[in-house]
Protein backbone atom coordinates (compact mmCIF):
# COMPACT_ATOMS: atom_id res chain seq x y z
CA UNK A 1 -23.66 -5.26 -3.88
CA UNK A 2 -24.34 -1.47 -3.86
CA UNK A 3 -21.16 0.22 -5.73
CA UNK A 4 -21.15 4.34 -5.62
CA UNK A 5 -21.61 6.52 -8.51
CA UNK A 6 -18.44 6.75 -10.67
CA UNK A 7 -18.35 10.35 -9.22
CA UNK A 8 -18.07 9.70 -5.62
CA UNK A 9 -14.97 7.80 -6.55
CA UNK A 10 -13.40 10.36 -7.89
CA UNK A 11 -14.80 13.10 -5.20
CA UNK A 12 -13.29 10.95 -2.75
CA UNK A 13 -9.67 9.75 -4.64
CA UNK A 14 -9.25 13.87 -4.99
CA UNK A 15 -10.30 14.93 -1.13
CA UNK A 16 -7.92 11.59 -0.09
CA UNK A 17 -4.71 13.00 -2.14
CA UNK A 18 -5.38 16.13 -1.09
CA UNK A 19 -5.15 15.69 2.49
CA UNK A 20 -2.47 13.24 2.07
CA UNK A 21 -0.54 15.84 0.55
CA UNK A 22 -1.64 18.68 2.77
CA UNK A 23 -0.28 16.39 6.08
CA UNK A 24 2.84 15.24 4.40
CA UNK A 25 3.73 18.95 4.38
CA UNK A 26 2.61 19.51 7.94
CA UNK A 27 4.91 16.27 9.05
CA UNK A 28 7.26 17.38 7.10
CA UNK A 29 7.53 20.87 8.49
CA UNK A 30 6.60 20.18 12.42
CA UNK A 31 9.51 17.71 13.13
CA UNK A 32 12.78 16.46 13.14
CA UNK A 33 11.21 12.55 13.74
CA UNK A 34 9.75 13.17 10.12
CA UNK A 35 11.73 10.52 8.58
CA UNK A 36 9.87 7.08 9.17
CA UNK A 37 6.23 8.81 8.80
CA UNK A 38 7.35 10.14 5.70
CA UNK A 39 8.55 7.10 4.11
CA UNK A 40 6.22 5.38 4.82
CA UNK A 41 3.99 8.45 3.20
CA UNK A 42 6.11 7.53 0.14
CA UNK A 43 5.90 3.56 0.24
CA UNK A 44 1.69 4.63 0.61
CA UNK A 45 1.66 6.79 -2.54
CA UNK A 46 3.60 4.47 -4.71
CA UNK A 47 1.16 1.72 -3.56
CA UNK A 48 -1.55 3.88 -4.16
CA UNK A 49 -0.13 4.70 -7.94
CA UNK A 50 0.62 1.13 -8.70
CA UNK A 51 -3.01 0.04 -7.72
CA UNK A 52 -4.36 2.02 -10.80
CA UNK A 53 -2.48 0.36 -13.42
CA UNK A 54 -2.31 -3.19 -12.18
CA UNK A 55 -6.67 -2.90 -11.68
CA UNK A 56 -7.23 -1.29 -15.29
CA UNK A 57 -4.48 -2.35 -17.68
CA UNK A 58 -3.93 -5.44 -16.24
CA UNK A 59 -7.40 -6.15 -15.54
CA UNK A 60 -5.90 -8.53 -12.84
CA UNK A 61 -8.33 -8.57 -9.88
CA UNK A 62 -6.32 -10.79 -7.46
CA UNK A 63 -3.03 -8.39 -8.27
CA UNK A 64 -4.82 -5.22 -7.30
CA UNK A 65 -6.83 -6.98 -4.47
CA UNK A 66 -3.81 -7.93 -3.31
CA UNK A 67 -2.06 -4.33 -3.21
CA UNK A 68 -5.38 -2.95 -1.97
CA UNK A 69 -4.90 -5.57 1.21
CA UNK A 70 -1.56 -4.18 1.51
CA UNK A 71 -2.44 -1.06 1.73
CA UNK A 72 -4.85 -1.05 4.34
CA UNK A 73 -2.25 -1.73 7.06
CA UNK A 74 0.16 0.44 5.83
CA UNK A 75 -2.19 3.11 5.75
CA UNK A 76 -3.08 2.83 9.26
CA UNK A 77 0.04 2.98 10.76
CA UNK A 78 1.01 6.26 8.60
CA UNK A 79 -2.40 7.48 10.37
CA UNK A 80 -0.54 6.25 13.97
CA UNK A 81 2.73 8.04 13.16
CA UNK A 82 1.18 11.15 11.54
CA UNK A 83 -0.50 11.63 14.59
CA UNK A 84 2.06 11.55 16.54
CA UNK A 85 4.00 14.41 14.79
CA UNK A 86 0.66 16.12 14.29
CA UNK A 87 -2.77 15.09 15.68
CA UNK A 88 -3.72 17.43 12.58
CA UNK A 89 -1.93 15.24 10.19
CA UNK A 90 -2.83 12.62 11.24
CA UNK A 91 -6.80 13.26 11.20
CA UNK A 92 -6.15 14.31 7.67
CA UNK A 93 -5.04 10.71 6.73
CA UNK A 94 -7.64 8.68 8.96
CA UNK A 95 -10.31 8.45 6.55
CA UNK A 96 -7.73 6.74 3.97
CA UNK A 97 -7.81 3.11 5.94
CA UNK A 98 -11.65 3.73 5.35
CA UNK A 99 -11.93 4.25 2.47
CA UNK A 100 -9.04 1.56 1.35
CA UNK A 101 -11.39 -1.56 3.07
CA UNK A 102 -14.40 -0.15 1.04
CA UNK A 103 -12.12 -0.83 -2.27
CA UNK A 104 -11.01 -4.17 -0.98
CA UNK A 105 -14.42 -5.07 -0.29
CA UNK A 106 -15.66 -4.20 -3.95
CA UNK A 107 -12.30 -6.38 -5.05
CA UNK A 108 -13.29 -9.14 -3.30
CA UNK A 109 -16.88 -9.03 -4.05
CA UNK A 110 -15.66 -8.84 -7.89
CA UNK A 111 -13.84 -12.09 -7.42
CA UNK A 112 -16.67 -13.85 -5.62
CA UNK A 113 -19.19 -12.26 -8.35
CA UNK A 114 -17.15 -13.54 -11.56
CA UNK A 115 -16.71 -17.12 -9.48
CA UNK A 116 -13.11 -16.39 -9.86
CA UNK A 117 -11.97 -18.44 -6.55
CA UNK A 118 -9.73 -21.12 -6.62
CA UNK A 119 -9.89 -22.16 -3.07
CA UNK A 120 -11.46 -20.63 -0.09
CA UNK A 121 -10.81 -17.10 -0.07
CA UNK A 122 -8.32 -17.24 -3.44
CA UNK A 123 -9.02 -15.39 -6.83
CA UNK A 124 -7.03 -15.72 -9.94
CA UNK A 125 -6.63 -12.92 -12.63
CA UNK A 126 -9.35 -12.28 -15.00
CA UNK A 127 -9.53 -10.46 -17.99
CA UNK A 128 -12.71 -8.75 -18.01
């Protein structure tokens, strides 16, 4: 399993915040239908703030494999309605769903890795 240099990961978590934040502002200033795609900008972030806790104090892999899995969907259709308020919003968000099935991959693989699977597919928290 090839796993990127601690500083791509944060290269990548600051470009991805960035440009969230940069097209919530557009949405928010290009329409009046702003409502649902920004909700659902705020329902993202909180996910997206809870991950970080839950992965490193918690050291619970199935808990922040879990919210990673949720995120992934959620993420993608924020990209869908940013885009249609702003194709330029909405470009600024795709690489998120990208980059959230990259860290789901590395989740899973760290459950398969520690042999922490309890049926197929199924991982139970670990302390590490």
């Amino acid at each position: 399993m090839w796993i990127a240099p601690n500083y791509i990961f944060q290269n990548v978590w600051t470009f991805l915040l960035i440009s969230m934040g940069s097209a919530s502002f557009i949405v928010w200033k290009s329409s009046e239908k702003s409502f649902l795609p920004l909700l659902l900008y705020c329902v993202l972030l909180g996910l997206t703030w809870a991950w970080t806790p839950i992965f490193f104090s918690t050291k619970s892999l199935t808990s922040s494999l879990t919210v990673a899995a949720v995120m992934i969907p959620t993420a993608d259709f924020c990209v869908y309605l940013f885009l249609e308020v702003n194709p330029v919003a909405g470009f600024l968000v795709a690489p998120l769903p990208l980059w959230l099935i990259y860290i789901a991959y590395l989740h899973y693989t760290l459950c398969y890795l520690n042999q922490e699977f309890v049926g197929p597919g199924l991982c139970y928290p670990t302390t590490m």
